[in-house]
PDB file of N, CA and C in Angstrom:
ATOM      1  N   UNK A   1      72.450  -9.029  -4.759  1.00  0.00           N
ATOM      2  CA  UNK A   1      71.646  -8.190  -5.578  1.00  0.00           C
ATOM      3  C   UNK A   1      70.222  -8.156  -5.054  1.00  0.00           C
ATOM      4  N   UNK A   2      69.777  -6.924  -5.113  1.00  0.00           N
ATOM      5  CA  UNK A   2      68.318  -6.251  -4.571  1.00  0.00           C
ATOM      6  C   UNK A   2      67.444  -6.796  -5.943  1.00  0.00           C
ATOM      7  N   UNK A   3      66.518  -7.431  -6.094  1.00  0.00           N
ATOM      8  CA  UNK A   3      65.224  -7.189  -6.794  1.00  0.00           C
ATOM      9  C   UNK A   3      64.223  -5.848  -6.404  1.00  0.00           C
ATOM     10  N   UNK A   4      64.364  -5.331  -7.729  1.00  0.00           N
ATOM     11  CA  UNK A   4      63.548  -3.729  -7.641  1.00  0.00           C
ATOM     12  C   UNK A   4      61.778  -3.769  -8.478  1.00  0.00           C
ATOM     13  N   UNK A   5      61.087  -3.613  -7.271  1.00  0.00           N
ATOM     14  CA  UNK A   5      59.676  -3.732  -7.772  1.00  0.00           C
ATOM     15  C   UNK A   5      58.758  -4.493  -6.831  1.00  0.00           C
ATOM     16  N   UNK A   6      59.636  -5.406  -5.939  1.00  0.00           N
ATOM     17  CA  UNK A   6      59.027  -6.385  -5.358  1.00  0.00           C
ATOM     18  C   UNK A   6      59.189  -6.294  -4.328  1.00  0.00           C
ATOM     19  N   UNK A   7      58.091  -6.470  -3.427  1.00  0.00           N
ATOM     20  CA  UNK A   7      57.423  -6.212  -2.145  1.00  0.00           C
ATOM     21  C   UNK A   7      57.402  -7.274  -1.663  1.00  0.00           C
ATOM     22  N   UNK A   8      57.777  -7.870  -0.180  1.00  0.00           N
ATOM     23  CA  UNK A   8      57.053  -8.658   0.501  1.00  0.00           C
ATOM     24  C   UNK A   8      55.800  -8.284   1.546  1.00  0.00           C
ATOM     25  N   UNK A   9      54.707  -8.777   1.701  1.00  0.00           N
ATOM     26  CA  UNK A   9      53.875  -8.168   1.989  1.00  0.00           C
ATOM     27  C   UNK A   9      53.371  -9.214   3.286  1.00  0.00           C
ATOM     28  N   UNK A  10      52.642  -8.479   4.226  1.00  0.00           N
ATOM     29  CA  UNK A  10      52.170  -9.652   5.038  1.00  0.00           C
ATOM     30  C   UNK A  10      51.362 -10.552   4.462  1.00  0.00           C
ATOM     31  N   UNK A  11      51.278 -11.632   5.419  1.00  0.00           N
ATOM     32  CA  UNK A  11      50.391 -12.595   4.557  1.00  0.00           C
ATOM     33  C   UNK A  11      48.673 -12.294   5.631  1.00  0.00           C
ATOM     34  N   UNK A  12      47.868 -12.365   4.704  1.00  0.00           N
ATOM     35  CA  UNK A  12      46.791 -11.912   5.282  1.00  0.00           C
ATOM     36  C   UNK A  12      46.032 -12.944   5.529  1.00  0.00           C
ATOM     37  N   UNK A  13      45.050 -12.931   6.816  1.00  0.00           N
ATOM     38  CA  UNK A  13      44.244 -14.056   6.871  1.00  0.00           C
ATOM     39  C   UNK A  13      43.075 -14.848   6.066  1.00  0.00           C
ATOM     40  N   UNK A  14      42.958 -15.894   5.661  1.00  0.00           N
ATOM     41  CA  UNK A  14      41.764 -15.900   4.724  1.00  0.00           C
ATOM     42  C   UNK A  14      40.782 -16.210   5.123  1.00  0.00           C
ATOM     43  N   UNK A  15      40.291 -16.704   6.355  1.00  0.00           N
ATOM     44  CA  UNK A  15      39.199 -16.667   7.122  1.00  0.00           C
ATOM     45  C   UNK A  15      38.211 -15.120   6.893  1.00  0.00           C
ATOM     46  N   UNK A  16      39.152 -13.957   7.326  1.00  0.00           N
ATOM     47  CA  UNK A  16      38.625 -12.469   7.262  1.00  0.00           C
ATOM     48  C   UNK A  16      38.331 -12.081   5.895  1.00  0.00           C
ATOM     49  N   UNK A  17      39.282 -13.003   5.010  1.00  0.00           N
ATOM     50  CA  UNK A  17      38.769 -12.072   3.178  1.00  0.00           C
ATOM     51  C   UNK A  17      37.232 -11.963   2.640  1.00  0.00           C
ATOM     52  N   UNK A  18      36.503 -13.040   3.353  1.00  0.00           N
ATOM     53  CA  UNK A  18      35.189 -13.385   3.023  1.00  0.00           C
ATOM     54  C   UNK A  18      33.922 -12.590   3.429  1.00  0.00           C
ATOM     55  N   UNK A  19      34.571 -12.165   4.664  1.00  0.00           N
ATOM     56  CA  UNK A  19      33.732 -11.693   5.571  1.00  0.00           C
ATOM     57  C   UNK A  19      33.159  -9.927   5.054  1.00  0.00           C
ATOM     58  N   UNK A  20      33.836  -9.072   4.717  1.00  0.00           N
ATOM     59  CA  UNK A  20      33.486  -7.810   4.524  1.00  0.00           C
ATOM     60  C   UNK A  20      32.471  -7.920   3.147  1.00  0.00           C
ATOM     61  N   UNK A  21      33.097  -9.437   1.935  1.00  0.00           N
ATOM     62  CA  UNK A  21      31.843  -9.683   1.190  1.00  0.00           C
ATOM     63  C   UNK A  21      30.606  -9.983   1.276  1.00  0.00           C
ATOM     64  N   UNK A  22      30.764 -10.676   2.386  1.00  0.00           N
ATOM     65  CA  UNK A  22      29.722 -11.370   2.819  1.00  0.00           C
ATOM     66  C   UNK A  22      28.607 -10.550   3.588  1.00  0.00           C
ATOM     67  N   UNK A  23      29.057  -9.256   4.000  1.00  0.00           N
ATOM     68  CA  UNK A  23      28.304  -8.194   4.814  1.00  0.00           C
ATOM     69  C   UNK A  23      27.299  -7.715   4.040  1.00  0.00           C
ATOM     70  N   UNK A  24      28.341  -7.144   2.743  1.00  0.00           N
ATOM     71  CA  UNK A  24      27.881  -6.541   1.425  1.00  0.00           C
ATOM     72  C   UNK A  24      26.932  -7.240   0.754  1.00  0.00           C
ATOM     73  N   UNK A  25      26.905  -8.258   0.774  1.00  0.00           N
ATOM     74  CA  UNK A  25      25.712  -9.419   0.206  1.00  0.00           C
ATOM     75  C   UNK A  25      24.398  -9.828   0.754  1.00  0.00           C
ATOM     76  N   UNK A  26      25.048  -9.541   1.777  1.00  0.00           N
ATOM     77  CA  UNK A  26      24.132 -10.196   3.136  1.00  0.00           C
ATOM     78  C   UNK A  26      22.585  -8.449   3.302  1.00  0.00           C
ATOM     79  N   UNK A  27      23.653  -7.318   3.257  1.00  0.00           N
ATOM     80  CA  UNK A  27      23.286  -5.862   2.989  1.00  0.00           C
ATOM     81  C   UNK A  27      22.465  -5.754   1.892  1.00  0.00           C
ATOM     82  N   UNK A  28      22.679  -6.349   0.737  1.00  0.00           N
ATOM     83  CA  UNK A  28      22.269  -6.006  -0.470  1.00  0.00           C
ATOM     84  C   UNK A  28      20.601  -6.919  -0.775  1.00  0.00           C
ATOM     85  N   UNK A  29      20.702  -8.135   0.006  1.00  0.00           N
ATOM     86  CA  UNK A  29      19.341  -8.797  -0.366  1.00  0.00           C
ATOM     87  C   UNK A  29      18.653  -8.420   1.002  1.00  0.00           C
ATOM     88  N   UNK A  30      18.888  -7.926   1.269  1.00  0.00           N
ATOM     89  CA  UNK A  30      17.964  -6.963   2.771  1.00  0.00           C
ATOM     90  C   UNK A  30      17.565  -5.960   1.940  1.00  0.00           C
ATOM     91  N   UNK A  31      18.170  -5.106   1.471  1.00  0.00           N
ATOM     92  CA  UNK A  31      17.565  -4.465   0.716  1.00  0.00           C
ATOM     93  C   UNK A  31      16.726  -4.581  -0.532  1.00  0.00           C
ATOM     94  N   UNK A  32      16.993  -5.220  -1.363  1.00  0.00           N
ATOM     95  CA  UNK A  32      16.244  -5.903  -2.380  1.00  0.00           C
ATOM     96  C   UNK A  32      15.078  -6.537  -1.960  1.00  0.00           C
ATOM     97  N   UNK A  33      14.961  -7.299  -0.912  1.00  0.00           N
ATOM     98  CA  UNK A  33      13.968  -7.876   0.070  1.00  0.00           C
ATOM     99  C   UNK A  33      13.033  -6.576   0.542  1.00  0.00           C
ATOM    100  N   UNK A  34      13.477  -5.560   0.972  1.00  0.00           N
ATOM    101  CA  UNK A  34      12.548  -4.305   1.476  1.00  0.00           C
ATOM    102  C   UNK A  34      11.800  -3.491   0.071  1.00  0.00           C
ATOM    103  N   UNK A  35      12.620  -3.281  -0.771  1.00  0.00           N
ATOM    104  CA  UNK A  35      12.483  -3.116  -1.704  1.00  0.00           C
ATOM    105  C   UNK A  35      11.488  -3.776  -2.768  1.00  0.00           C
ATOM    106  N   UNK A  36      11.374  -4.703  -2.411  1.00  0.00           N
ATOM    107  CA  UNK A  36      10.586  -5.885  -3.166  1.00  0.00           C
ATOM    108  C   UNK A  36       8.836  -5.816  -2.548  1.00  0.00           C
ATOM    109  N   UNK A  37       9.259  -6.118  -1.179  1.00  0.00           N
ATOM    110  CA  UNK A  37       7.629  -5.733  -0.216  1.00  0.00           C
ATOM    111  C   UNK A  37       7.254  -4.271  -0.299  1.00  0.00           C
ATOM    112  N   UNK A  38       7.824  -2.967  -0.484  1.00  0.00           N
ATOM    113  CA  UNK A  38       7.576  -1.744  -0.578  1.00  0.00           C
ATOM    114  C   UNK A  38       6.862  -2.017  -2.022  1.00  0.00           C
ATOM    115  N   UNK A  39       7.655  -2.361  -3.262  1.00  0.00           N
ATOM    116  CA  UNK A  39       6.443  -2.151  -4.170  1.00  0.00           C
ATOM    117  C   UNK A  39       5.357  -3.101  -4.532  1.00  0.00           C
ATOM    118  N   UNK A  40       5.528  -4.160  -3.529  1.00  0.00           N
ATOM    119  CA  UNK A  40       4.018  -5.197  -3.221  1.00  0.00           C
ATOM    120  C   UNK A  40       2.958  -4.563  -3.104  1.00  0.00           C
ATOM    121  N   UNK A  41       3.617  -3.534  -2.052  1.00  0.00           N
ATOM    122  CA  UNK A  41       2.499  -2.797  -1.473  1.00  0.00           C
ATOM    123  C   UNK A  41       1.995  -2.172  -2.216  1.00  0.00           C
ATOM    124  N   UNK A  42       2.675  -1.255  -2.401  1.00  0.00           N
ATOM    125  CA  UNK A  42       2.152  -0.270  -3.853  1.00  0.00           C
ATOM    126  C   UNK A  42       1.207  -0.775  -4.902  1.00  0.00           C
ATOM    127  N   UNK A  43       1.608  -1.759  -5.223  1.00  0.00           N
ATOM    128  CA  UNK A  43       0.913  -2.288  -6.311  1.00  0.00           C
ATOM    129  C   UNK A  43      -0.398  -3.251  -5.787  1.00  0.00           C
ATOM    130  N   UNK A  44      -0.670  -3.687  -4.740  1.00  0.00           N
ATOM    131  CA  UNK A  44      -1.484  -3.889  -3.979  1.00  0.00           C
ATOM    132  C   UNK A  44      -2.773  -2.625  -3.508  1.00  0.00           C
ATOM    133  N   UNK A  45      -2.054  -1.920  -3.518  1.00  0.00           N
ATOM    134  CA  UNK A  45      -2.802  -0.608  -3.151  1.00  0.00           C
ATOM    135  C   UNK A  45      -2.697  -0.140  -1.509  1.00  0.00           C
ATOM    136  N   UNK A  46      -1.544  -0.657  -1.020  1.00  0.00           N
ATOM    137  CA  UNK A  46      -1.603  -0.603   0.833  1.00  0.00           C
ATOM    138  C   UNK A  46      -2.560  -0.844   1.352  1.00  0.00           C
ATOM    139  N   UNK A  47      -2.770  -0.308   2.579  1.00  0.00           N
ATOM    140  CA  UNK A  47      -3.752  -1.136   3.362  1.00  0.00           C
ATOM    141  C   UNK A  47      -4.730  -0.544   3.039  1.00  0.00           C
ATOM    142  N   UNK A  48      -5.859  -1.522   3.299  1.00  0.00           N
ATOM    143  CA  UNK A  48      -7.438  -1.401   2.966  1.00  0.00           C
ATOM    144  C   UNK A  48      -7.489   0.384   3.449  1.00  0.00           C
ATOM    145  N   UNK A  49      -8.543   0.934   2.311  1.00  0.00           N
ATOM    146  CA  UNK A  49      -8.387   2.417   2.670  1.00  0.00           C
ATOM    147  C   UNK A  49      -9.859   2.404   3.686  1.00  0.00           C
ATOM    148  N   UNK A  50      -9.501   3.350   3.911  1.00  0.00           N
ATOM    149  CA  UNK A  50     -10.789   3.587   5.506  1.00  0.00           C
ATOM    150  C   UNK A  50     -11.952   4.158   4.842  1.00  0.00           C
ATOM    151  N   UNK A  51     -13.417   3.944   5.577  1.00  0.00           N
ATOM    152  CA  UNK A  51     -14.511   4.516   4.913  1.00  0.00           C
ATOM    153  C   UNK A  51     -14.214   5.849   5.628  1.00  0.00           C
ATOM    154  N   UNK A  52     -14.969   6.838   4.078  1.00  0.00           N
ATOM    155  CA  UNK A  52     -15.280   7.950   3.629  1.00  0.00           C
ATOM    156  C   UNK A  52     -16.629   8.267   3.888  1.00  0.00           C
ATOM    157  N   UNK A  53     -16.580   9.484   4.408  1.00  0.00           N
ATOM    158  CA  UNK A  53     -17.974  10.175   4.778  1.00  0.00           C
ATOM    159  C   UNK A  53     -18.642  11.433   3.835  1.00  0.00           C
ATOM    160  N   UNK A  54     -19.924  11.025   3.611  1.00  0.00           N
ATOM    161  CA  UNK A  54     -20.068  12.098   2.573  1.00  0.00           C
ATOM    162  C   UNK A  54     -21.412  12.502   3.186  1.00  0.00           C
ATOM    163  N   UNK A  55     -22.153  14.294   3.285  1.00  0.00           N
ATOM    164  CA  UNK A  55     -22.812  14.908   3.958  1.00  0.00           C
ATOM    165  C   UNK A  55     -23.885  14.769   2.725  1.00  0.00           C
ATOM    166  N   UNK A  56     -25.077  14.103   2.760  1.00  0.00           N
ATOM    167  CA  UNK A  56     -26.477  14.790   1.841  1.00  0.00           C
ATOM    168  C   UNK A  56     -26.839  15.589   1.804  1.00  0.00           C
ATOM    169  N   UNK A  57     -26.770  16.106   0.832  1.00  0.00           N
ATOM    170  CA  UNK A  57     -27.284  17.493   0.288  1.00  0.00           C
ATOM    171  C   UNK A  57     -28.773  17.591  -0.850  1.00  0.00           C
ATOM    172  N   UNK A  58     -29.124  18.635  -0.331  1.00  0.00           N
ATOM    173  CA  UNK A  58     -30.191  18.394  -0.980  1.00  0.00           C
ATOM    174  C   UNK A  58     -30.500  17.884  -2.572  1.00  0.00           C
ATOM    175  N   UNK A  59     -31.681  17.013  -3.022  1.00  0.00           N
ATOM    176  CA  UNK A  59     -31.743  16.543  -3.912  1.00  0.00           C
ATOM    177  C   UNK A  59     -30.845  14.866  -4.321  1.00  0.00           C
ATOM    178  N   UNK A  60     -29.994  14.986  -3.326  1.00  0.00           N
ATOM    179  CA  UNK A  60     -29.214  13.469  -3.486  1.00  0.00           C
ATOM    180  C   UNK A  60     -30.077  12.165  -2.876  1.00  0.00           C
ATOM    181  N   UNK A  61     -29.933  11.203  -3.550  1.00  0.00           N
ATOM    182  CA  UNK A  61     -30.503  10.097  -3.489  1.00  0.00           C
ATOM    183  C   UNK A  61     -29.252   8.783  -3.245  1.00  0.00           C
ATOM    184  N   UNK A  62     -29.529   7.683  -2.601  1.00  0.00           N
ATOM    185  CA  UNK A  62     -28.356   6.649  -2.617  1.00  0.00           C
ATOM    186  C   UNK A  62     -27.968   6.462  -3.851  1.00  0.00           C
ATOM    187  N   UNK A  63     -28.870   6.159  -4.782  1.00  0.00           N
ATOM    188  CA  UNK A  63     -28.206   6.145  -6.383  1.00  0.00           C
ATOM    189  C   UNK A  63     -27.522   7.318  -6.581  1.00  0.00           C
ATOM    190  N   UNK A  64     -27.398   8.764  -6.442  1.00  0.00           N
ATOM    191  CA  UNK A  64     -26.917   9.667  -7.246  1.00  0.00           C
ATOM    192  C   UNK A  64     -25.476   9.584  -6.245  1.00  0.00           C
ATOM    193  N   UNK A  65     -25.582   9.600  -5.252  1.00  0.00           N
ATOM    194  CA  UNK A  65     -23.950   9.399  -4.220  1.00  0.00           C
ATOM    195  C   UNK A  65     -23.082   7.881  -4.427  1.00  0.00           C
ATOM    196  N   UNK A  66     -23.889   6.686  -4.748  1.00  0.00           N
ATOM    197  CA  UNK A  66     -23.391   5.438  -5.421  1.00  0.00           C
ATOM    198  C   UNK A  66     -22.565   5.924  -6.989  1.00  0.00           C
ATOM    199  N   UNK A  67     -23.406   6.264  -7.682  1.00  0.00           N
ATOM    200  CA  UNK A  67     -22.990   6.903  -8.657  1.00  0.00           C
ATOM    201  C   UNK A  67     -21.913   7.608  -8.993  1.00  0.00           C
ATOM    202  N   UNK A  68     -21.765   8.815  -8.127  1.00  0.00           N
ATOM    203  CA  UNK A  68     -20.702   9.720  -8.002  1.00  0.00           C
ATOM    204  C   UNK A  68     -19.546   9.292  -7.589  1.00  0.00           C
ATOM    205  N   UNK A  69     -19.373   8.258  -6.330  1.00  0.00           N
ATOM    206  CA  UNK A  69     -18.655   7.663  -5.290  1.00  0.00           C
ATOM    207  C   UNK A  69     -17.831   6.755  -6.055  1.00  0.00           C
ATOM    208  N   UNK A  70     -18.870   5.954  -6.467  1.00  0.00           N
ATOM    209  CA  UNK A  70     -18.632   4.659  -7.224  1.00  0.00           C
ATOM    210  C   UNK A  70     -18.748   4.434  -8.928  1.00  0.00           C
ATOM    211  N   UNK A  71     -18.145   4.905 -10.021  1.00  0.00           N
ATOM    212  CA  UNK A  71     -18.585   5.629 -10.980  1.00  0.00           C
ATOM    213  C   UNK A  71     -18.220   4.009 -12.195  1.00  0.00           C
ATOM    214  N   UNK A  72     -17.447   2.883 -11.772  1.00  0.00           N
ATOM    215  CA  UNK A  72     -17.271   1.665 -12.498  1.00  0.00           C
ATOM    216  C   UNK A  72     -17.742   0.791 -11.981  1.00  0.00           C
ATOM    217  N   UNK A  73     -18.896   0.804 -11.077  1.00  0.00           N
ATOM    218  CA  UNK A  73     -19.162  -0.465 -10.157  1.00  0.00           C
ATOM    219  C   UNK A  73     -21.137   0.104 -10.918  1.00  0.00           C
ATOM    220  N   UNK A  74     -21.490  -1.271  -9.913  1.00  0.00           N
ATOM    221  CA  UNK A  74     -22.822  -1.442 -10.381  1.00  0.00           C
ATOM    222  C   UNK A  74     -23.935  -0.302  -8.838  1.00  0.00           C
ATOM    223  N   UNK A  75     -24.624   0.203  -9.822  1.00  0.00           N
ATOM    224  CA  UNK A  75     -24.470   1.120  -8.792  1.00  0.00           C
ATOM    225  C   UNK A  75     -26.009   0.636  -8.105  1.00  0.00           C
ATOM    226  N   UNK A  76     -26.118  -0.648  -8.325  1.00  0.00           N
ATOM    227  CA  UNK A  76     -27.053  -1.443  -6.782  1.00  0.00           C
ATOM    228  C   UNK A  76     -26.677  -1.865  -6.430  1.00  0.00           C
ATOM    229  N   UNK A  77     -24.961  -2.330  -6.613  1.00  0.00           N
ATOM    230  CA  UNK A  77     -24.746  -3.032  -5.352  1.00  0.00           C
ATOM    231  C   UNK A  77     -24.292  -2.125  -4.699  1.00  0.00           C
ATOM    232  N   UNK A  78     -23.915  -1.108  -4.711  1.00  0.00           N
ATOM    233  CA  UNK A  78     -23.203  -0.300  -4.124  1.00  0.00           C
ATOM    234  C   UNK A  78     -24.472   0.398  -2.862  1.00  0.00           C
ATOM    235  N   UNK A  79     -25.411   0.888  -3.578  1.00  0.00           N
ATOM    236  CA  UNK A  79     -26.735   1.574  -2.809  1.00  0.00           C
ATOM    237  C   UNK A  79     -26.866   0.415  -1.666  1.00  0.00           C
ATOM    238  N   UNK A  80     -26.991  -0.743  -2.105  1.00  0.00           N
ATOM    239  CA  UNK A  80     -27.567  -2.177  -1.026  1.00  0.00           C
ATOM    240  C   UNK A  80     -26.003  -1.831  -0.109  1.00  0.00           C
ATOM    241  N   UNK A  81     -24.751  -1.743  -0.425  1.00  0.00           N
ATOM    242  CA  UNK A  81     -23.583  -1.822   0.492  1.00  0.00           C
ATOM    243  C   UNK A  81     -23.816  -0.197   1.430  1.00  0.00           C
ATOM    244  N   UNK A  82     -23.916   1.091   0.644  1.00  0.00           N
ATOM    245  CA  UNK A  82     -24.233   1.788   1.734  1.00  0.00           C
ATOM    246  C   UNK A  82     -25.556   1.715   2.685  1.00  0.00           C
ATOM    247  N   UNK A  83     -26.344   1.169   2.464  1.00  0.00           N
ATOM    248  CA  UNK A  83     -27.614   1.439   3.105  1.00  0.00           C
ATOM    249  C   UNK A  83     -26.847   0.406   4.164  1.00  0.00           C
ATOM    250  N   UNK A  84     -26.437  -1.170   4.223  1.00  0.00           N
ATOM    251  CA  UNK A  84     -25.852  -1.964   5.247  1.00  0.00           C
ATOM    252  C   UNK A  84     -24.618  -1.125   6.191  1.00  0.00           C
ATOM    253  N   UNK A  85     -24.049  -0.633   5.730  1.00  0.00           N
ATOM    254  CA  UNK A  85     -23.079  -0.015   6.477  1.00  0.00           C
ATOM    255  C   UNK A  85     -23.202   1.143   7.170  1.00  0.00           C
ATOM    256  N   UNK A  86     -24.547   1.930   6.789  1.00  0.00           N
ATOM    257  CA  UNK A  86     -25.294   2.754   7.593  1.00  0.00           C
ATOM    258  C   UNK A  86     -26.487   2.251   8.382  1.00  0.00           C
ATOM    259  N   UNK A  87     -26.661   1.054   8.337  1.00  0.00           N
ATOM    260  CA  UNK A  87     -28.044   0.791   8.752  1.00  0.00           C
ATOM    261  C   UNK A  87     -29.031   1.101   8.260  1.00  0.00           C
ATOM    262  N   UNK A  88     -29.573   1.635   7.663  1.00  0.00           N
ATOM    263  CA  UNK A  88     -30.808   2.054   6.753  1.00  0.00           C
ATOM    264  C   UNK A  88     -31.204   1.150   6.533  1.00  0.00           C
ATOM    265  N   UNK A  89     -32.686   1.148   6.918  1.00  0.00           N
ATOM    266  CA  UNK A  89     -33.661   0.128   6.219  1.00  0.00           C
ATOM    267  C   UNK A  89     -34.293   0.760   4.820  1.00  0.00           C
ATOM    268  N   UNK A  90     -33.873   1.481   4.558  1.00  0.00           N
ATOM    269  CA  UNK A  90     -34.963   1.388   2.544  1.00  0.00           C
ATOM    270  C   UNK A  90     -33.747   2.994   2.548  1.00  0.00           C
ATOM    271  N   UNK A  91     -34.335   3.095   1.346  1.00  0.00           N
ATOM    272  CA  UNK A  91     -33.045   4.087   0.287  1.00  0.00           C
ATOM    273  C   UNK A  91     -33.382   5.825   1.370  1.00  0.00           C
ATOM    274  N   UNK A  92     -34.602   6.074   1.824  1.00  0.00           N
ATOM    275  CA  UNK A  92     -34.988   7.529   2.574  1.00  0.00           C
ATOM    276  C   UNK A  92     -33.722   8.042   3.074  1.00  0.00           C
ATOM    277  N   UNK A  93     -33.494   8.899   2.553  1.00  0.00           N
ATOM    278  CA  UNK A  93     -32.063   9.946   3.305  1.00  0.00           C
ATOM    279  C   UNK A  93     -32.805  10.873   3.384  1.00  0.00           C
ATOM    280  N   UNK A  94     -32.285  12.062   4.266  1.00  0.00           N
ATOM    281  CA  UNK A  94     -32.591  13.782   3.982  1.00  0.00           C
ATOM    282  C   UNK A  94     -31.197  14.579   3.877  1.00  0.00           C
ATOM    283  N   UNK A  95     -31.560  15.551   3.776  1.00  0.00           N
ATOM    284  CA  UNK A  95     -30.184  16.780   3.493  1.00  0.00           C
ATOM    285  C   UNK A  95     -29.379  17.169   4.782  1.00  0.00           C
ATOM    286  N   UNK A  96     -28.312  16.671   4.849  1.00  0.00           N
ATOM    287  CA  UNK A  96     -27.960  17.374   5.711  1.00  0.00           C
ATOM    288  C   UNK A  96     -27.390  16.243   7.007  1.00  0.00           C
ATOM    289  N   UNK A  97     -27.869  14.716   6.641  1.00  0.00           N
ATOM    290  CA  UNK A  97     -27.171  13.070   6.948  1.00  0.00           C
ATOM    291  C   UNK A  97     -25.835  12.974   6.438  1.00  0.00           C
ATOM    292  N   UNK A  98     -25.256  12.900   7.785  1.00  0.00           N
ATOM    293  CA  UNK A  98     -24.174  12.006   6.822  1.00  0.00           C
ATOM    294  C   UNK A  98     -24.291  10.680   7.179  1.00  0.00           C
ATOM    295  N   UNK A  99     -23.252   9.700   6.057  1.00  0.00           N
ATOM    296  CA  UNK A  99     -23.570   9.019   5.520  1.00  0.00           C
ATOM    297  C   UNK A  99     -21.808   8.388   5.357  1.00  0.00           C
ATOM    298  N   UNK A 100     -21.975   7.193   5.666  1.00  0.00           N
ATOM    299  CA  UNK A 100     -20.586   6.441   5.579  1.00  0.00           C
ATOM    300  C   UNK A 100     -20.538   5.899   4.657  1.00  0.00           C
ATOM    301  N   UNK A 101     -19.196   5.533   3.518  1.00  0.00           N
ATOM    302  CA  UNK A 101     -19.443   5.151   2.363  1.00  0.00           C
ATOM    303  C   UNK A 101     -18.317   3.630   2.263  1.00  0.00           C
ATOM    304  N   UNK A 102     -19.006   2.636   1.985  1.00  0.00           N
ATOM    305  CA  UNK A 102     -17.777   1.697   2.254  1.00  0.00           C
ATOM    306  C   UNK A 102     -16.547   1.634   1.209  1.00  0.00           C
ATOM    307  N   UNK A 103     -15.404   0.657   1.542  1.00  0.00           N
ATOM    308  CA  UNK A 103     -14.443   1.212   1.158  1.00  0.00           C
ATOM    309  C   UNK A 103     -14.546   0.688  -0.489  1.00  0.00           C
ATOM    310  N   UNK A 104     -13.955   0.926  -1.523  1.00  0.00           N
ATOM    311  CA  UNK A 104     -14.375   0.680  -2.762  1.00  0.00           C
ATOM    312  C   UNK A 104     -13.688  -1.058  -3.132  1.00  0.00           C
TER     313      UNK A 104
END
């Protein structure tokens, strides 16, 4: 008599059963890992942003471009940081300078 339903099947290696999980796992915290430093960054703000150049126009003063530029910061330290990063010895601009603004 035949038994109906039942298969003999090869027997498979168990060394190999581990392995296609193990890819998948191995795959998955690589990603989670990239994933993880991508929104470091983000939330870091990426890399230091580059100074910004802004042209004087008439009537502007280091306070009124500190000001504008920099609108939650103290706006002497900011005047003392652009005048260093331009070289300027005292606040004198004219119209029509530009003017490097450091990074915030």
């Amino acid at each position: 008599m035949y038994a109906t339903g039942i298969s003999i099947r090869p027997l498979r290696s168990r060394h190999r059963a581990w392995l296609p999980g193990a890819w998948r796992l191995a795959l998955l915290a690589l990603l989670v890992v990239l994933a993880s430093l991508a929104l470091a960054r983000v939330a870091m703000g990426g890399t230091a942003p580059a100074q910004s150049t802004v042209v004087v126009r008439p009537g502007d003063t280091l306070w009124s471009i500190a000001v504008a530029h920099y609108p939650n910061d103290d706006p002497r330290e900011r005047v003392d940081a652009i005048e260093q990063v331009n070289g300027l010895s005292g606040p004198g601009i004219e119209a029509g300078e530009s003017l490097q603004l450091p990074p915030p």
